[in-house]
PDB file of N, CA and C in Angstrom:
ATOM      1  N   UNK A   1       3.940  14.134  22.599  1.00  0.00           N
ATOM      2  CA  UNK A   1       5.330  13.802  22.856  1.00  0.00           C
ATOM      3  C   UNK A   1       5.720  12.612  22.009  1.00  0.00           C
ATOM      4  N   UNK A   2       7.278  12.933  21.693  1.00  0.00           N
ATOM      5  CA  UNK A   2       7.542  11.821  20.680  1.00  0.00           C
ATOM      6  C   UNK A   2       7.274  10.402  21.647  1.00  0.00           C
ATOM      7  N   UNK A   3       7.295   9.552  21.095  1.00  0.00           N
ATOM      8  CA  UNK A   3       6.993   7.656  21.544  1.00  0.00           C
ATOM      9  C   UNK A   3       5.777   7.643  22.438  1.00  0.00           C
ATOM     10  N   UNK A   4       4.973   8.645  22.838  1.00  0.00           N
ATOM     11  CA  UNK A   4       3.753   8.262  23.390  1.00  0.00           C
ATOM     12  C   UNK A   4       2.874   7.225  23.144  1.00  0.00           C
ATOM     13  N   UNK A   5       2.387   5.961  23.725  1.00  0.00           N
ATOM     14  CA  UNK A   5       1.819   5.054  23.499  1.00  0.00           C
ATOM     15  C   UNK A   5       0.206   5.367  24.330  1.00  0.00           C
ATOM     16  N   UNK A   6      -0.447   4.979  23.219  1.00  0.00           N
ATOM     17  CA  UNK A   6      -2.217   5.000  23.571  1.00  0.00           C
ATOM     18  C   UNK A   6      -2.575   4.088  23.389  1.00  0.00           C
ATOM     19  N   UNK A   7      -3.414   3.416  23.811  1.00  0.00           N
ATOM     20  CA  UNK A   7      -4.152   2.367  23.839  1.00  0.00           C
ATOM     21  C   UNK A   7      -5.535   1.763  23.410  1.00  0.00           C
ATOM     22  N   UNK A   8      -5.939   1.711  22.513  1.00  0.00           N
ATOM     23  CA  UNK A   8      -7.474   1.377  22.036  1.00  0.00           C
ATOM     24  C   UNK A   8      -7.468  -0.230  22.525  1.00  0.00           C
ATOM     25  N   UNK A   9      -8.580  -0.780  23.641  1.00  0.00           N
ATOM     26  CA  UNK A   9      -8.847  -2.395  23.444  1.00  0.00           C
ATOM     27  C   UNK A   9      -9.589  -2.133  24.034  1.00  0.00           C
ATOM     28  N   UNK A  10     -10.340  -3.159  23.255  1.00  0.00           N
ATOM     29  CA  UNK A  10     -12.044  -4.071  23.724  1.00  0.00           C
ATOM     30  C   UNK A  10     -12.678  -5.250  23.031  1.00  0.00           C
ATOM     31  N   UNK A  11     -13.545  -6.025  23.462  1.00  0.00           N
ATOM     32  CA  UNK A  11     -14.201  -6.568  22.834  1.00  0.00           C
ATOM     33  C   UNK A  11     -14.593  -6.742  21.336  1.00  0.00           C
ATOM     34  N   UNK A  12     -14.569  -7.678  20.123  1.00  0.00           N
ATOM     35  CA  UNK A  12     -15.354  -7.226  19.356  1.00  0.00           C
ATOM     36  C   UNK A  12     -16.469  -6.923  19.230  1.00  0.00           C
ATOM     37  N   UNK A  13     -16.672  -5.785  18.842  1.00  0.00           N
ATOM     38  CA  UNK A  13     -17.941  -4.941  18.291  1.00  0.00           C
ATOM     39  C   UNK A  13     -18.147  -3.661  19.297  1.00  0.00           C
ATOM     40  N   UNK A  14     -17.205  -3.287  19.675  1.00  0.00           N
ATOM     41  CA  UNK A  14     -17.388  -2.233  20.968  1.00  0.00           C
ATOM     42  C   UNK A  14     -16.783  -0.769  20.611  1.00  0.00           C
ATOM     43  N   UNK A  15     -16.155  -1.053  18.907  1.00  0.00           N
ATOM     44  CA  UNK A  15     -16.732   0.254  18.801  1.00  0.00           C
ATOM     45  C   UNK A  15     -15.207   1.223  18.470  1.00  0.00           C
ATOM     46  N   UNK A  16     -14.136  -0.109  18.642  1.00  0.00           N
ATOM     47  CA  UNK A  16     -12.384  -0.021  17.966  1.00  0.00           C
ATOM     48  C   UNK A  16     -12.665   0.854  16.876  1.00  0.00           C
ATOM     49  N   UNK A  17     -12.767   0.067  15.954  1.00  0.00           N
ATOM     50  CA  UNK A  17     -12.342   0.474  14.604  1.00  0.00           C
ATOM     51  C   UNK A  17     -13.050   1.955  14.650  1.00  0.00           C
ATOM     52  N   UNK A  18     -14.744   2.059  15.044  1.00  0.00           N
ATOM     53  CA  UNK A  18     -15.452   3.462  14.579  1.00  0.00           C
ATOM     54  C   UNK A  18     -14.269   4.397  15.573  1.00  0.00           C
ATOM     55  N   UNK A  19     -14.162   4.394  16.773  1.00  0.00           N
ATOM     56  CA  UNK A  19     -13.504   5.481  17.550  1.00  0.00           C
ATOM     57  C   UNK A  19     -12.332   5.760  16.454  1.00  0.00           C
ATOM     58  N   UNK A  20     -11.119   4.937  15.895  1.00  0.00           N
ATOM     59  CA  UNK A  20     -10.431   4.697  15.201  1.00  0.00           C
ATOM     60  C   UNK A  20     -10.687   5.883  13.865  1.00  0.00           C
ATOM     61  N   UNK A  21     -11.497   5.340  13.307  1.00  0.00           N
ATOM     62  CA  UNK A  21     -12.225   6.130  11.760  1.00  0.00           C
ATOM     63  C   UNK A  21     -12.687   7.646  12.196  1.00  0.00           C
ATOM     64  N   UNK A  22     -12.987   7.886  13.533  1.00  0.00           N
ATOM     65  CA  UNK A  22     -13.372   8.609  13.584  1.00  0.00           C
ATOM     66  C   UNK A  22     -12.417  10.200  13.964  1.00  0.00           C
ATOM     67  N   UNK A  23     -11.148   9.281  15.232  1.00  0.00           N
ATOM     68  CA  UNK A  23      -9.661  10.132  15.147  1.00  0.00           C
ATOM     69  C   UNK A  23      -8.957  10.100  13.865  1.00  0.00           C
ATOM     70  N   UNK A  24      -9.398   9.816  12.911  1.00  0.00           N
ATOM     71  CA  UNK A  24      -8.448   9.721  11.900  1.00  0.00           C
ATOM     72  C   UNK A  24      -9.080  10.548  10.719  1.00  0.00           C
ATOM     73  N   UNK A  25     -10.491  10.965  11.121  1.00  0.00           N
ATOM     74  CA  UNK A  25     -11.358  11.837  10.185  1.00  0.00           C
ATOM     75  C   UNK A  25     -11.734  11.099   9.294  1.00  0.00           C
ATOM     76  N   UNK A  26     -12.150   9.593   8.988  1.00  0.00           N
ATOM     77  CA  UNK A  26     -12.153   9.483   7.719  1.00  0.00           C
ATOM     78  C   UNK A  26     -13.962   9.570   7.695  1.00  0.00           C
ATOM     79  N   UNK A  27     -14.181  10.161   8.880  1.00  0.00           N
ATOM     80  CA  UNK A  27     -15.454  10.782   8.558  1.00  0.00           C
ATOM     81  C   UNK A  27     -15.975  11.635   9.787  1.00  0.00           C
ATOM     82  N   UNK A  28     -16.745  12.659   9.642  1.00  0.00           N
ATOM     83  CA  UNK A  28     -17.026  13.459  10.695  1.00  0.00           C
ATOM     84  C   UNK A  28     -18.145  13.181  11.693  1.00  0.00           C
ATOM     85  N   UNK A  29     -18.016  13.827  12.780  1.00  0.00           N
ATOM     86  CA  UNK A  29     -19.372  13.194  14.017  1.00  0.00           C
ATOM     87  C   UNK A  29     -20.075  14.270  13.985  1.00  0.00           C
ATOM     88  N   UNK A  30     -21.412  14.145  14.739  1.00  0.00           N
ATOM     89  CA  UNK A  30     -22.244  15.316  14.660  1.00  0.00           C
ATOM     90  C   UNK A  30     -22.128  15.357  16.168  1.00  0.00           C
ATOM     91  N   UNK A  31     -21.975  15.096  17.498  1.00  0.00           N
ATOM     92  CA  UNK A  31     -22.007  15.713  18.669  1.00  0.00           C
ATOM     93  C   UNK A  31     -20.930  15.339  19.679  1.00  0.00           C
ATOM     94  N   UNK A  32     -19.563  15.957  20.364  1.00  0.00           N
ATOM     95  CA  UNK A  32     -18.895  15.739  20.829  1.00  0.00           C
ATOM     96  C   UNK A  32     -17.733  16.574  20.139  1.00  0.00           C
ATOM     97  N   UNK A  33     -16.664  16.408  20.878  1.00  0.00           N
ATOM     98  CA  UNK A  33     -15.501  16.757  20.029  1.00  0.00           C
ATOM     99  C   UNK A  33     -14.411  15.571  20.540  1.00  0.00           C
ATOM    100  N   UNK A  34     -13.359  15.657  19.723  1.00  0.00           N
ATOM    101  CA  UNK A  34     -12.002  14.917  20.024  1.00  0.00           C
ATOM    102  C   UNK A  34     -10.856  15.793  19.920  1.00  0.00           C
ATOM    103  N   UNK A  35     -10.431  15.718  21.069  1.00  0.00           N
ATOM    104  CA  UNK A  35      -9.355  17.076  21.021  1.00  0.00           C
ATOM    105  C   UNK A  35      -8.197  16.250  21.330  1.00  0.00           C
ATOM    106  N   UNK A  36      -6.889  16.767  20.503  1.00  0.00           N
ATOM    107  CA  UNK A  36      -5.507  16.074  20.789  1.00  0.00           C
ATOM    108  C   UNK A  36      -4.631  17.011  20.276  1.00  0.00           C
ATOM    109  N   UNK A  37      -3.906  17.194  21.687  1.00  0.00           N
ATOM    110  CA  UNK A  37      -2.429  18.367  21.735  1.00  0.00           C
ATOM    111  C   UNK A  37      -3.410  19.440  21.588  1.00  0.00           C
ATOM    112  N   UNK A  38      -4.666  19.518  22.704  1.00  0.00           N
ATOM    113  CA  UNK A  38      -5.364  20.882  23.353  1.00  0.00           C
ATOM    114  C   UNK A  38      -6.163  21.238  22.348  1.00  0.00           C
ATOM    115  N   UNK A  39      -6.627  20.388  20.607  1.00  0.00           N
ATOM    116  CA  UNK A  39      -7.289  21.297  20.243  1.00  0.00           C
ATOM    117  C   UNK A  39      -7.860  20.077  19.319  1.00  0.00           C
ATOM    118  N   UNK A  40      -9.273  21.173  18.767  1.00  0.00           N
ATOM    119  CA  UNK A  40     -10.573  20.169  18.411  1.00  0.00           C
ATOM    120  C   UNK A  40      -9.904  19.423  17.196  1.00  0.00           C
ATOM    121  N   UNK A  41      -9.674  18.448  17.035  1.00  0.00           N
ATOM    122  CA  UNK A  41      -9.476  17.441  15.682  1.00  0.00           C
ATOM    123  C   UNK A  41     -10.115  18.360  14.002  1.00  0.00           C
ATOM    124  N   UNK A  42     -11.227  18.603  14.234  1.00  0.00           N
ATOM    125  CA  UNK A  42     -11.930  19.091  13.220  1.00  0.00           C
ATOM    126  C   UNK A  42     -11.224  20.311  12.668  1.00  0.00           C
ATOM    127  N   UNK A  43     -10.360  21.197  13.447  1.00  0.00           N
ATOM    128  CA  UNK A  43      -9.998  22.416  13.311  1.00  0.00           C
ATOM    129  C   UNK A  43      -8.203  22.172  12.809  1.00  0.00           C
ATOM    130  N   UNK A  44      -7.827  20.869  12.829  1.00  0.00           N
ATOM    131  CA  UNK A  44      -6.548  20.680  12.122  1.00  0.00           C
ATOM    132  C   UNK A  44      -6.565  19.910  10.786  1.00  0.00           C
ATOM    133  N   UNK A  45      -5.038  20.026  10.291  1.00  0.00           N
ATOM    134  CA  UNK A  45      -5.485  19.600   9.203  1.00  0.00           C
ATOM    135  C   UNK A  45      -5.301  18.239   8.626  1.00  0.00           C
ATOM    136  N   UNK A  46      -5.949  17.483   8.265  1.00  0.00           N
ATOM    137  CA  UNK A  46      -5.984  16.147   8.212  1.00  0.00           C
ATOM    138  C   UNK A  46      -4.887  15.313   8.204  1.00  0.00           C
ATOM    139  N   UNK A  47      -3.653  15.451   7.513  1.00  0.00           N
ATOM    140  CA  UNK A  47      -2.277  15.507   7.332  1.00  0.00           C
ATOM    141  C   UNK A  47      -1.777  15.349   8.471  1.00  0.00           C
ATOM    142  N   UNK A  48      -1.681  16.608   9.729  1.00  0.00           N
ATOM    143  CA  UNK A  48      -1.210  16.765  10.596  1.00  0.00           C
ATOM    144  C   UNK A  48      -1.893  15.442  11.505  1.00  0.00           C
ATOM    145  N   UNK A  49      -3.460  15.130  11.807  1.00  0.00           N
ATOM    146  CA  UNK A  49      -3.583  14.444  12.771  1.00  0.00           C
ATOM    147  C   UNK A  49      -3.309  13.042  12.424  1.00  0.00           C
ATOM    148  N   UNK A  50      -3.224  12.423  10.728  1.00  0.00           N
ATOM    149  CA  UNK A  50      -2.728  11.371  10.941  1.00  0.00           C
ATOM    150  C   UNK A  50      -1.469  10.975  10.923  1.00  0.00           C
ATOM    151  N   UNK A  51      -0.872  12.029  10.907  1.00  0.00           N
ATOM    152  CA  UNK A  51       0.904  12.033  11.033  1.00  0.00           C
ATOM    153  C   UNK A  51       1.211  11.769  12.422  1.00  0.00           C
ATOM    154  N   UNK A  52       0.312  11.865  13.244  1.00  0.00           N
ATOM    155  CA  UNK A  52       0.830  11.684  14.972  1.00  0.00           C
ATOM    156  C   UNK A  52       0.444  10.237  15.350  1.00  0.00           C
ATOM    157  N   UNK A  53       0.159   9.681  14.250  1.00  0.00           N
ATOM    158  CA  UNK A  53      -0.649   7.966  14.962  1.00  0.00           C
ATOM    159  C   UNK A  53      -0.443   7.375  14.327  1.00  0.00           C
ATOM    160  N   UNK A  54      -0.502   5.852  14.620  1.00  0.00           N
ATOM    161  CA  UNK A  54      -0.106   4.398  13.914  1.00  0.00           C
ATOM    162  C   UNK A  54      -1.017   3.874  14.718  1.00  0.00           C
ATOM    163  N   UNK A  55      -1.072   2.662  13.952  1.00  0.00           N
ATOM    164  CA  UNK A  55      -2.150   1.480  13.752  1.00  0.00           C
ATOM    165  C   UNK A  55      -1.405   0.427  13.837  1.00  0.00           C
ATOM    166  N   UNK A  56      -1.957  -0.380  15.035  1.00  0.00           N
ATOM    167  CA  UNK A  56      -1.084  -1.783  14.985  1.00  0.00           C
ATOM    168  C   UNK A  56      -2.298  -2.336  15.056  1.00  0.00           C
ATOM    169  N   UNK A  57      -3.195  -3.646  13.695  1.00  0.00           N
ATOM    170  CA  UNK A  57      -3.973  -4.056  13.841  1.00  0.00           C
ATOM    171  C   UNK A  57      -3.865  -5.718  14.495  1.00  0.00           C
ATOM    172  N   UNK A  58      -5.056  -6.313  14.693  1.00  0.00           N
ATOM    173  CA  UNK A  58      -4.940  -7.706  15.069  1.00  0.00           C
ATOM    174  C   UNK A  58      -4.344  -8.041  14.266  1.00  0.00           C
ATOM    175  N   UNK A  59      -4.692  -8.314  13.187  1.00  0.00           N
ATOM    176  CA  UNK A  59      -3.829  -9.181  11.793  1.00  0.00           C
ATOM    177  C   UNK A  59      -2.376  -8.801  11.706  1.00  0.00           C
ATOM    178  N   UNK A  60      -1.619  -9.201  11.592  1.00  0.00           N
ATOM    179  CA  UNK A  60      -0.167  -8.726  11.011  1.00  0.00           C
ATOM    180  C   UNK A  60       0.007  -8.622   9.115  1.00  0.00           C
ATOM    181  N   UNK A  61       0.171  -7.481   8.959  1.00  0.00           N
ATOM    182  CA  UNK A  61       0.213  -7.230   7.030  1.00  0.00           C
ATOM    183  C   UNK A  61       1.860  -7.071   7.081  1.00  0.00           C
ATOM    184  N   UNK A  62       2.434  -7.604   6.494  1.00  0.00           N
ATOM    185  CA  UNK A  62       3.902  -7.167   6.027  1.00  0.00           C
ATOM    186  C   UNK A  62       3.797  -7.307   4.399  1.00  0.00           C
ATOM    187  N   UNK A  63       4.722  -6.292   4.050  1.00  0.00           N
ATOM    188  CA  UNK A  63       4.809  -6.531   2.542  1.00  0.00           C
ATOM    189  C   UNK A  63       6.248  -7.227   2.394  1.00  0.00           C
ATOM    190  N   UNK A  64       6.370  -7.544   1.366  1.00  0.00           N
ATOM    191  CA  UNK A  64       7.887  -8.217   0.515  1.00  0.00           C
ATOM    192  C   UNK A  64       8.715  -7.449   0.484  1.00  0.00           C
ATOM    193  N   UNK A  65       9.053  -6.671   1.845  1.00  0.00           N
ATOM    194  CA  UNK A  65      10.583  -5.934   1.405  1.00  0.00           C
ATOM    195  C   UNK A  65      10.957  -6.344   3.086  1.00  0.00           C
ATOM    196  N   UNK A  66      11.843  -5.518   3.276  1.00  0.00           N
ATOM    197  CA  UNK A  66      12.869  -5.638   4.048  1.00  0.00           C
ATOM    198  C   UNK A  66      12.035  -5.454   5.711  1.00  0.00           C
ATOM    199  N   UNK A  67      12.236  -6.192   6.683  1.00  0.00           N
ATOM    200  CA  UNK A  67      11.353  -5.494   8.095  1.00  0.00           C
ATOM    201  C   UNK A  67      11.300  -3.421   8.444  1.00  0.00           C
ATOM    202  N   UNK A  68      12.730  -3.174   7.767  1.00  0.00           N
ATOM    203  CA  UNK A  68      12.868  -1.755   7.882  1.00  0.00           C
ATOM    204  C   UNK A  68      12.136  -0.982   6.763  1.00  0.00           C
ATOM    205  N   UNK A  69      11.924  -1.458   6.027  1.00  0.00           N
ATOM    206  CA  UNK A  69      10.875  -0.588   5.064  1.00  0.00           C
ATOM    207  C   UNK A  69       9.210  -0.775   4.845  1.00  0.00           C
ATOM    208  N   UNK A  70       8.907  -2.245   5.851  1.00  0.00           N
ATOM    209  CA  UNK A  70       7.941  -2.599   6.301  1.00  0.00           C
ATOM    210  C   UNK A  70       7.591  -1.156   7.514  1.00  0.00           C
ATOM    211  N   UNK A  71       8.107  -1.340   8.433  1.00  0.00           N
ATOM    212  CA  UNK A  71       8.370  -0.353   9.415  1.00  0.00           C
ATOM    213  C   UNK A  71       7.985   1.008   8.922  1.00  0.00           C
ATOM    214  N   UNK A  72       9.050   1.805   8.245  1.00  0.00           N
ATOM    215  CA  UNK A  72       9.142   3.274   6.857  1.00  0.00           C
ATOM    216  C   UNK A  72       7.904   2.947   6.204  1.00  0.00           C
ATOM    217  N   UNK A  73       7.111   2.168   5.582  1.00  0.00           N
ATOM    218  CA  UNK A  73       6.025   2.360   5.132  1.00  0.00           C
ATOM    219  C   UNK A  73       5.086   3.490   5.554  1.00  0.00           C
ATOM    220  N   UNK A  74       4.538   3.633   6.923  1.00  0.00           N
ATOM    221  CA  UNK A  74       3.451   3.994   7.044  1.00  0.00           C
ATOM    222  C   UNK A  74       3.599   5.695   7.052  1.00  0.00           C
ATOM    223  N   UNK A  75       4.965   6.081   6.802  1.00  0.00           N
ATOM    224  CA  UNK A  75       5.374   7.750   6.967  1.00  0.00           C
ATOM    225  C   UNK A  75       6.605   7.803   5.553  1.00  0.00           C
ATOM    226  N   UNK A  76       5.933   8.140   4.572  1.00  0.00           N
ATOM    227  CA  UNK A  76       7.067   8.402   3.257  1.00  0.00           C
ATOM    228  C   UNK A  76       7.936   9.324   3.341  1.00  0.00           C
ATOM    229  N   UNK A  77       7.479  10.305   4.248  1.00  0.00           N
ATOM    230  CA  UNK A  77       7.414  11.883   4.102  1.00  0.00           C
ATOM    231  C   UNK A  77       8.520  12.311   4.781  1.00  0.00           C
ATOM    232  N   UNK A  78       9.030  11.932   5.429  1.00  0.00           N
ATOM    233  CA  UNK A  78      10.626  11.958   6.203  1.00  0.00           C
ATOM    234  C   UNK A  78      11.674  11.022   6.282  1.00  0.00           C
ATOM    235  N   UNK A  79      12.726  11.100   6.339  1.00  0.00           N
ATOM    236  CA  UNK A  79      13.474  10.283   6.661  1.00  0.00           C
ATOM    237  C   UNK A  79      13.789   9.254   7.929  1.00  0.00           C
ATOM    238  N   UNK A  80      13.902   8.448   8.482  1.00  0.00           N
ATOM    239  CA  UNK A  80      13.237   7.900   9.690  1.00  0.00           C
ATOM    240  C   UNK A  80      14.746   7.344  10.221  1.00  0.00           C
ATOM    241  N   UNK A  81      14.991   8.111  11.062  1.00  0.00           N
ATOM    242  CA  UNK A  81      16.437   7.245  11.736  1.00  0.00           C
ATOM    243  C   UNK A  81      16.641   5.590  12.112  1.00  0.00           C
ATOM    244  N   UNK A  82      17.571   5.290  11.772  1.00  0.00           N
ATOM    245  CA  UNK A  82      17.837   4.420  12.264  1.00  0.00           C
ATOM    246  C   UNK A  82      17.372   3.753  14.427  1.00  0.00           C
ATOM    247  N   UNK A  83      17.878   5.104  14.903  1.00  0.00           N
ATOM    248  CA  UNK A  83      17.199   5.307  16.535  1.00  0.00           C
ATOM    249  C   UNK A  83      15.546   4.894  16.295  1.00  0.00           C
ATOM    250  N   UNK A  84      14.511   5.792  15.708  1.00  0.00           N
ATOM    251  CA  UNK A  84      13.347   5.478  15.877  1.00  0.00           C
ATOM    252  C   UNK A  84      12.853   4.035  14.718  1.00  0.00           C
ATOM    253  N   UNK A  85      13.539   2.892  14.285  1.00  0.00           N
ATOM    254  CA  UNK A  85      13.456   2.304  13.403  1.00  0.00           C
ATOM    255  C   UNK A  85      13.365   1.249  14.334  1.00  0.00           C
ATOM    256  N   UNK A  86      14.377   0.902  15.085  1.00  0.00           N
ATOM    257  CA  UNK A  86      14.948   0.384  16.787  1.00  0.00           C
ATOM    258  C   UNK A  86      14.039   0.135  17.486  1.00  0.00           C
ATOM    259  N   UNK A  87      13.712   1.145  18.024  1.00  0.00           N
ATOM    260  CA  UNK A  87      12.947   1.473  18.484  1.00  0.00           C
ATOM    261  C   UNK A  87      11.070   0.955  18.306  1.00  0.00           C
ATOM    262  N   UNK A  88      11.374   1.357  17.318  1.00  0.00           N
ATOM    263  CA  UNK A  88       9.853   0.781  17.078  1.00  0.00           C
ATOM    264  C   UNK A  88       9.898  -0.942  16.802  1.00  0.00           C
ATOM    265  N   UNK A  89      10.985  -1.342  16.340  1.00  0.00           N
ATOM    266  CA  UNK A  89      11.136  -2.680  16.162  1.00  0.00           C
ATOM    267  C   UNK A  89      11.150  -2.873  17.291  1.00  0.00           C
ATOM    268  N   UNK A  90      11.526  -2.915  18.481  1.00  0.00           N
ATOM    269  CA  UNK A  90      11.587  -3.697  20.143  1.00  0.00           C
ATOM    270  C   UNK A  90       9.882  -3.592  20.117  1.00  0.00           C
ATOM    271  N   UNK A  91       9.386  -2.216  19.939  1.00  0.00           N
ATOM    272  CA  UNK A  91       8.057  -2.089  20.472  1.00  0.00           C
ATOM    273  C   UNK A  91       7.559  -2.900  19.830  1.00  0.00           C
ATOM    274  N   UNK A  92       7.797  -3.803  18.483  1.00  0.00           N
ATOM    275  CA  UNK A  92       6.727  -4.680  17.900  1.00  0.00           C
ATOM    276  C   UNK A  92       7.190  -6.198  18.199  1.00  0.00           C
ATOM    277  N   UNK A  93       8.086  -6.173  18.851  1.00  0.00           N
ATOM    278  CA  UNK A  93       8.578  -7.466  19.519  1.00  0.00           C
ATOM    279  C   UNK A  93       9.416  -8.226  18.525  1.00  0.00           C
ATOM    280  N   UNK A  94       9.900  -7.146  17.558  1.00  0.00           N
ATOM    281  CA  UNK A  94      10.889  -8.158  16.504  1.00  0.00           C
ATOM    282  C   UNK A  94      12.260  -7.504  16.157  1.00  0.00           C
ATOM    283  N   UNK A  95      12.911  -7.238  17.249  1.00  0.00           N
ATOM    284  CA  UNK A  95      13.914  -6.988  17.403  1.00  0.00           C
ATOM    285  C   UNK A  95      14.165  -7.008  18.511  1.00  0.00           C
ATOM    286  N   UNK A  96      15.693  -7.780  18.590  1.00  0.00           N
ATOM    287  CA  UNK A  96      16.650  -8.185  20.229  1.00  0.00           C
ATOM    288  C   UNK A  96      17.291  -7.355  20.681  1.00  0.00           C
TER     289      UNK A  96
END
């Protein structure tokens, strides 16, 4: 569902980032599966599963442009309304 929020936290060294690398395929597991929207990760196509997720890390990275194209960065591939732009700005606490 669109704006669904998930949650990854723990400790350092408990294992963030690998769970992370590992929904995101940037490498495969040998026992278990990860299934999201009813079906095994492995069996979609890479494109598709990192098109459904964002990364908000500890560090804050902004580049030298505008907060809204900071924002548009992480999805080139569509046009991004103004509504979900909003939106995601409240959710990052930098917008009133």
């Amino acid at each position: 569902k669109f704006k669904m929020v998930k949650l990854i936290k723990g400790a350092t060294g408990c294992g963030k980032s690998t769970a992370i690398q590992l929904i995101e395929r940037f490498y495969d597991y040998s026992h278990g599966r990860i299934i999201m929207n009813s079906k095994d990760i492995r069996q979609m196509n890479i494109k598709e599963v990192r098109s459904q997720m964002a990364l908000v890390s500890q560090e804050a990275i902004l580049f030298d442009v505008s907060i809204r194209d900071n924002i548009k960065y992480g999805d080139l591939t569509r046009n991004i309304s103004d509504e979900e732009i909003i939106f995601t700005a409240q959710c990052a606490k930098t917008f009133s």
